[in-house]
Protein backbone atom coordinates (compact mmCIF):
# COMPACT_ATOMS: atom_id res chain seq x y z
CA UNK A 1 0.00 0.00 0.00
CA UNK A 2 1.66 3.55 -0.98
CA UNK A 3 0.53 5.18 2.51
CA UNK A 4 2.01 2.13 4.86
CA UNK A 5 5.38 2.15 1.96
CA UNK A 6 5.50 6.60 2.99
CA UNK A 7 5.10 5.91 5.93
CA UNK A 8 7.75 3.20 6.84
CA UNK A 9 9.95 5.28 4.78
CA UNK A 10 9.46 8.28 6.40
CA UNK A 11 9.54 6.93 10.36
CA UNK A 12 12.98 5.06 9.11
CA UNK A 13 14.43 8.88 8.01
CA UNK A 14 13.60 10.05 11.13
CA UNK A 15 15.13 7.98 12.93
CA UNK A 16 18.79 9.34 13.84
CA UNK A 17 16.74 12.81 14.69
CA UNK A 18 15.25 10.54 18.07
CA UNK A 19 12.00 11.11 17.96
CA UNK A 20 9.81 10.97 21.55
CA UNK A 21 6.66 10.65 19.26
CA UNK A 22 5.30 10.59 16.04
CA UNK A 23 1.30 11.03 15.50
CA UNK A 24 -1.01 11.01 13.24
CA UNK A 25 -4.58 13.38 13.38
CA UNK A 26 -6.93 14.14 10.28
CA UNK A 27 -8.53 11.39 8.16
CA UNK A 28 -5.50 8.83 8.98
CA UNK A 29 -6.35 8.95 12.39
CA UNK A 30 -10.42 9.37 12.37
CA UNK A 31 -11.09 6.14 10.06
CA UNK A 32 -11.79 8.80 6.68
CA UNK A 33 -8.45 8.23 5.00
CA UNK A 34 -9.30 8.29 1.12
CA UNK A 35 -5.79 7.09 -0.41
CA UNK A 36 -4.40 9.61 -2.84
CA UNK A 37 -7.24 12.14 -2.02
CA UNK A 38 -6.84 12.81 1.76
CA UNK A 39 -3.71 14.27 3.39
CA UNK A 40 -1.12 12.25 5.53
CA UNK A 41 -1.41 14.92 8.67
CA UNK A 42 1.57 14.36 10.91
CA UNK A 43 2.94 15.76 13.84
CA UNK A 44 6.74 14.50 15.43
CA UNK A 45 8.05 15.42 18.71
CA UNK A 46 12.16 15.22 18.94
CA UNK A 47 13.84 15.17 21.63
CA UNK A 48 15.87 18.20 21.22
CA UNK A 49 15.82 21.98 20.18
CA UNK A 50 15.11 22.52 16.41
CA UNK A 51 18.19 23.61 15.34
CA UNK A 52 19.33 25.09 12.06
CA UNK A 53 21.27 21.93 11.79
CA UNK A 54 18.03 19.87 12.25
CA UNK A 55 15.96 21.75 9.92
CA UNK A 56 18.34 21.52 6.99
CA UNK A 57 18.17 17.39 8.28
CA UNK A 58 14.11 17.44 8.24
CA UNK A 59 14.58 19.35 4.85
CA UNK A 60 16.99 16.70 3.41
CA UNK A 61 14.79 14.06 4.67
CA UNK A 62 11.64 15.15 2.63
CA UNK A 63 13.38 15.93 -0.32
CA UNK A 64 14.70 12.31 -0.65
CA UNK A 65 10.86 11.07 -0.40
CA UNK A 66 9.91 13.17 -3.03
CA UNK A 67 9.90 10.02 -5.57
CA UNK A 68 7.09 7.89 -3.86
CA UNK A 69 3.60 8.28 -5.12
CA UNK A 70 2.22 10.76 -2.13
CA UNK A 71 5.01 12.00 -0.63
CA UNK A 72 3.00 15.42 -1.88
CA UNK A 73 0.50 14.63 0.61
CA UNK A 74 2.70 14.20 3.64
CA UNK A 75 2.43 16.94 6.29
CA UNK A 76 4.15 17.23 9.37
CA UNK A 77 4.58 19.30 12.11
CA UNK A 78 7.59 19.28 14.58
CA UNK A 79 7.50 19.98 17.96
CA UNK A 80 9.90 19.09 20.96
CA UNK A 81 8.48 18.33 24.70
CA UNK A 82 9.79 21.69 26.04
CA UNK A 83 7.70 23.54 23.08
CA UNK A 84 4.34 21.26 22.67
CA UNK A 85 2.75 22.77 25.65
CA UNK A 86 2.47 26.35 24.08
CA UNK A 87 -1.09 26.32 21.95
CA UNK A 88 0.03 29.67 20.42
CA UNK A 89 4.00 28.52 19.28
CA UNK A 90 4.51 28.18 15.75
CA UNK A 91 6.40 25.02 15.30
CA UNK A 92 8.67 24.18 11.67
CA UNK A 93 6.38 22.23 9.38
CA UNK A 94 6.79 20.48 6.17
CA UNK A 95 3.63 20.94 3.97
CA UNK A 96 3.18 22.05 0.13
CA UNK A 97 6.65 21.12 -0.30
CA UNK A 98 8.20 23.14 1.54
CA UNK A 99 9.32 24.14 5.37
CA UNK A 100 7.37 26.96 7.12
CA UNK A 101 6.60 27.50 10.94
CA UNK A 102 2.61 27.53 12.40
CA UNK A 103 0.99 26.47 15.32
CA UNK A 104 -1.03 23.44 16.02
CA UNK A 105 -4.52 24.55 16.41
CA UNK A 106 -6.94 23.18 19.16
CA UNK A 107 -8.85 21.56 16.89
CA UNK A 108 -5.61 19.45 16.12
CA UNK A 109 -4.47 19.22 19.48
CA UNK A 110 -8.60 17.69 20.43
CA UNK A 111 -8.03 15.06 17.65
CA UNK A 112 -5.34 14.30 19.17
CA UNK A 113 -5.92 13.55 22.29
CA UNK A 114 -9.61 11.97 20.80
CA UNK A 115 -8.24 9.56 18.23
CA UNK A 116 -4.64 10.60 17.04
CA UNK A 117 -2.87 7.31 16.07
CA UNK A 118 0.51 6.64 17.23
CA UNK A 119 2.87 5.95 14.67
CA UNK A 120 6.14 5.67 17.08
CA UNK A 121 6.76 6.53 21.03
CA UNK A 122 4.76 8.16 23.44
CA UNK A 123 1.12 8.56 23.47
CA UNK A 124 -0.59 12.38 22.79
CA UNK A 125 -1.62 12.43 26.22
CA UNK A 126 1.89 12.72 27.87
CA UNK A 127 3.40 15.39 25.90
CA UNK A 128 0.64 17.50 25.20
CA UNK A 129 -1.65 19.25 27.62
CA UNK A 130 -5.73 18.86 27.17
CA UNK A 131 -7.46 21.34 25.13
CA UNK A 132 -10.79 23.32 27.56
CA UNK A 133 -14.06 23.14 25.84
CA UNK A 134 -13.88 27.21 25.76
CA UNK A 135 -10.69 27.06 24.28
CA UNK A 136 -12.19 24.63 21.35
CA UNK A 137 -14.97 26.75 20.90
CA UNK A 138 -12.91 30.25 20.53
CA UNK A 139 -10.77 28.75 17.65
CA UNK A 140 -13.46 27.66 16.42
CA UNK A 141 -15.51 30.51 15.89
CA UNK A 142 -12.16 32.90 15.40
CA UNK A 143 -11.24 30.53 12.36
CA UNK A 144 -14.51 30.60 10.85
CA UNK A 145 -14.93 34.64 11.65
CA UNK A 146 -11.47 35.88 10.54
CA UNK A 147 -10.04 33.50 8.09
CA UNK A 148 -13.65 31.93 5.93
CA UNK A 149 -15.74 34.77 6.05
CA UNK A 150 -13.16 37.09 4.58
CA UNK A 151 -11.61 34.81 1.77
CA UNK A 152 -15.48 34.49 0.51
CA UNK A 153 -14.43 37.97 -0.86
CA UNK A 154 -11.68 36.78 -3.51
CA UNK A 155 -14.30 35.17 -5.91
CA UNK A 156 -11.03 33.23 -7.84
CA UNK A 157 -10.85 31.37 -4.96
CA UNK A 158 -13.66 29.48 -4.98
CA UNK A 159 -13.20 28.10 -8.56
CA UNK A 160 -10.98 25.11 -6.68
CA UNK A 161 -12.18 22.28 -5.60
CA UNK A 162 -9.74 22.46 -2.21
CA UNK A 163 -12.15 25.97 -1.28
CA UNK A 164 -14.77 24.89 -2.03
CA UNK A 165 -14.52 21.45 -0.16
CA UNK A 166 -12.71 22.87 3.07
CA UNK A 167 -14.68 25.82 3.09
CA UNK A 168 -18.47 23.69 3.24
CA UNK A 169 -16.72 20.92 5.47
CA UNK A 170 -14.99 22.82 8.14
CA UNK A 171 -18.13 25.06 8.39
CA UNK A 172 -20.30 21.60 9.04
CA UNK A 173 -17.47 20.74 11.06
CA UNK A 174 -17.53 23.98 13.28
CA UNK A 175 -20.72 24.07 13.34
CA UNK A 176 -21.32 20.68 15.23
CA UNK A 177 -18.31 21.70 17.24
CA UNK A 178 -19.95 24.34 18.86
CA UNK A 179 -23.19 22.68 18.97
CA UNK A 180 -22.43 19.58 20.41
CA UNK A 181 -18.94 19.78 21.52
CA UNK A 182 -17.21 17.36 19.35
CA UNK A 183 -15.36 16.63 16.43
CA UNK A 184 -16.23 14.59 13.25
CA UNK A 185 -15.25 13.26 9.99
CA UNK A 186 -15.15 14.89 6.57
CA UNK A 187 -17.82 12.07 5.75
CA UNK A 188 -19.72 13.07 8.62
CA UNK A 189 -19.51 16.86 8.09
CA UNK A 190 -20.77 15.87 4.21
CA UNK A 191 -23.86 13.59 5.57
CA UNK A 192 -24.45 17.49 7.98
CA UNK A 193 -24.29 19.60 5.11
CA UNK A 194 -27.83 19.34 3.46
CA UNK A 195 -29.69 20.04 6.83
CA UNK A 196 -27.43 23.12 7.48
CA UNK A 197 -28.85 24.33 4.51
CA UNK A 198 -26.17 23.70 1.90
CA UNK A 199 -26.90 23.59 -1.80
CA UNK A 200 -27.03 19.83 -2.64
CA UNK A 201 -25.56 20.05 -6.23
CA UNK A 202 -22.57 21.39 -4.59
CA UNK A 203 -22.93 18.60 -1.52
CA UNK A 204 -23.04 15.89 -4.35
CA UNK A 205 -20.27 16.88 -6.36
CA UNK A 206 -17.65 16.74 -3.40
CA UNK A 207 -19.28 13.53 -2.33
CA UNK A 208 -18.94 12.40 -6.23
CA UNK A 209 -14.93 13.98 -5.42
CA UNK A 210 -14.14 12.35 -2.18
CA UNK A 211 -15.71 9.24 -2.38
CA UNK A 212 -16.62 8.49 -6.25
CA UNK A 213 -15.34 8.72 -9.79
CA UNK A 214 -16.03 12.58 -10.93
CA UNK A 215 -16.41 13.38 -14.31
CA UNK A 216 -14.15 16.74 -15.36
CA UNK A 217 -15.75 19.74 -14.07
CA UNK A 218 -16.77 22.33 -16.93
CA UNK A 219 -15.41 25.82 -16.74
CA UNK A 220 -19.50 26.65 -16.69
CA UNK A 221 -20.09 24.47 -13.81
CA UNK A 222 -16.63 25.24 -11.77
CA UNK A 223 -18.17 28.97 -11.32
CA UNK A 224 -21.86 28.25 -10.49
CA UNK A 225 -20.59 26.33 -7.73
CA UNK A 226 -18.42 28.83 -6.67
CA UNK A 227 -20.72 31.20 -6.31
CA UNK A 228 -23.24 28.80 -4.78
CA UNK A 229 -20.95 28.10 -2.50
CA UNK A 230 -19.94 31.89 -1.55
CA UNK A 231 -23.40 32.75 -1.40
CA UNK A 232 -24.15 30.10 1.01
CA UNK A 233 -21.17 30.22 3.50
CA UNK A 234 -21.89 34.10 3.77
CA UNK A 235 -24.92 34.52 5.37
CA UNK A 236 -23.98 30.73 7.36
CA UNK A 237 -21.03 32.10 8.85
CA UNK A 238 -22.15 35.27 9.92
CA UNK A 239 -25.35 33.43 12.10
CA UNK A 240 -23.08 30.62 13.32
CA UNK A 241 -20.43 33.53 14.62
CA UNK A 242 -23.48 35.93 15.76
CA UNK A 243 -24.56 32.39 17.86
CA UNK A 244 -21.52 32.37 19.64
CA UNK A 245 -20.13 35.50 20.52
């Protein structure tokens, strides 16, 4: 299987760099992995400072997995047990190819502690602290608030699928978050969309995406459901916020 073959390669590279822990959160983790659809979300904790010596190491170490089939798709996130405490630390990541810093959210650090697989050491639990309810629900409705609502103003946007998907899912996924107080599964937030009101041509076509054998999208089509989708999330956003602050 490619994602077991990445993986084994990847845990074997990290090796001499000691990792405490390596987990996985996301779809790998929650039972909604779709194999060369989903993202391989990561997050290692070494046992050490991050060093410039160690990033150009982490940065070596993806660049030689950059033949396998997904290696696109792998994400990580490193942290060390002196820095994984601190919800507001930006820790070095490897996504999109390259190495950046950012901070692992609550929502993360929940799925974690909920379901986050163990790939190698210590369990979530003893490295990272537990994330409050109040906490959860702040991120949650900052995210949607100050990152969704204002991207729905750069129509371009919303003629990818990745927008459009993320933007319908997460909101079904915040919006049972703050509702209910837990998290769920793309697949769940997809089977939540239609009674929040969603428009169901757009709901089908990700499920046909995710989950099925899509037909190319037309240039016609790509930009009605943009603009389904914009005009939706708008006015959804804006009462799920207004609920919660």
């Amino acid at each position: 299987m490619p994602t077991d073959a990445l993986l084994d390669r990847f845990l074997t590279g990290l090796t001499p760099l000691a990792p405490v822990a390596v987990w996985a959160h996301g779809s790998l983790a929650g039972g909604d992995y779709q194999e060369g659809r989903s993202d391989l979300d990561l997050i290692a904790v070494l046992d050490g400072p991050v060093t410039p010596r160690t990033t150009w190491r982490l940065g070596l170490l993806h660049a030689r997995l950059r033949a396998e089939p997904l290696a696109g798709q792998l994400h990580c996130t490193y942290l060390t047990p002196d820095t994984a405490a601190d919800p507001g630390r930006r820790h070095l990541t490897w996504a999109h190819r390259q190495l950046f810093k950012r901070t692992v959210t609550p929502v993360t650090r929940r799925e974690l502690h909920g379901f986050g697989r163990v790939l190698h050491g210590e369990p979530p639990g003893r490295l990272l602290p537990p994330v409050p309810d109040a906490e959860l629900a702040a991120y949650v409705v900052r995210d949607q608030r100050d990152f969704w609502r204002p991207a729905l103003r750069k129509a371009e946007l919303w003629r990818q699928d990745v927008w459009v998907d993320l933007g319908l899912l997460t909101h079904a996924r915040a919006t049972v978050t703050l509702r209910d107080g837990r998290l769920i599964t793309k697949r769940q937030a997809l089977a939540e969309l239609p009674g929040l009101g969603a428009p169901g041509e757009v709901v089908e076509d990700i499920a046909r995406r995710r989950y099925g054998t899509p037909a190319p999208p037309t240039g016609e089509w790509t930009a009605r459901r943009g603009e389904l989708t914009r005009d939706y999330l708008g006015p959804a956003i804006d009462t799920l916020v207004a609920s919660y602050t």
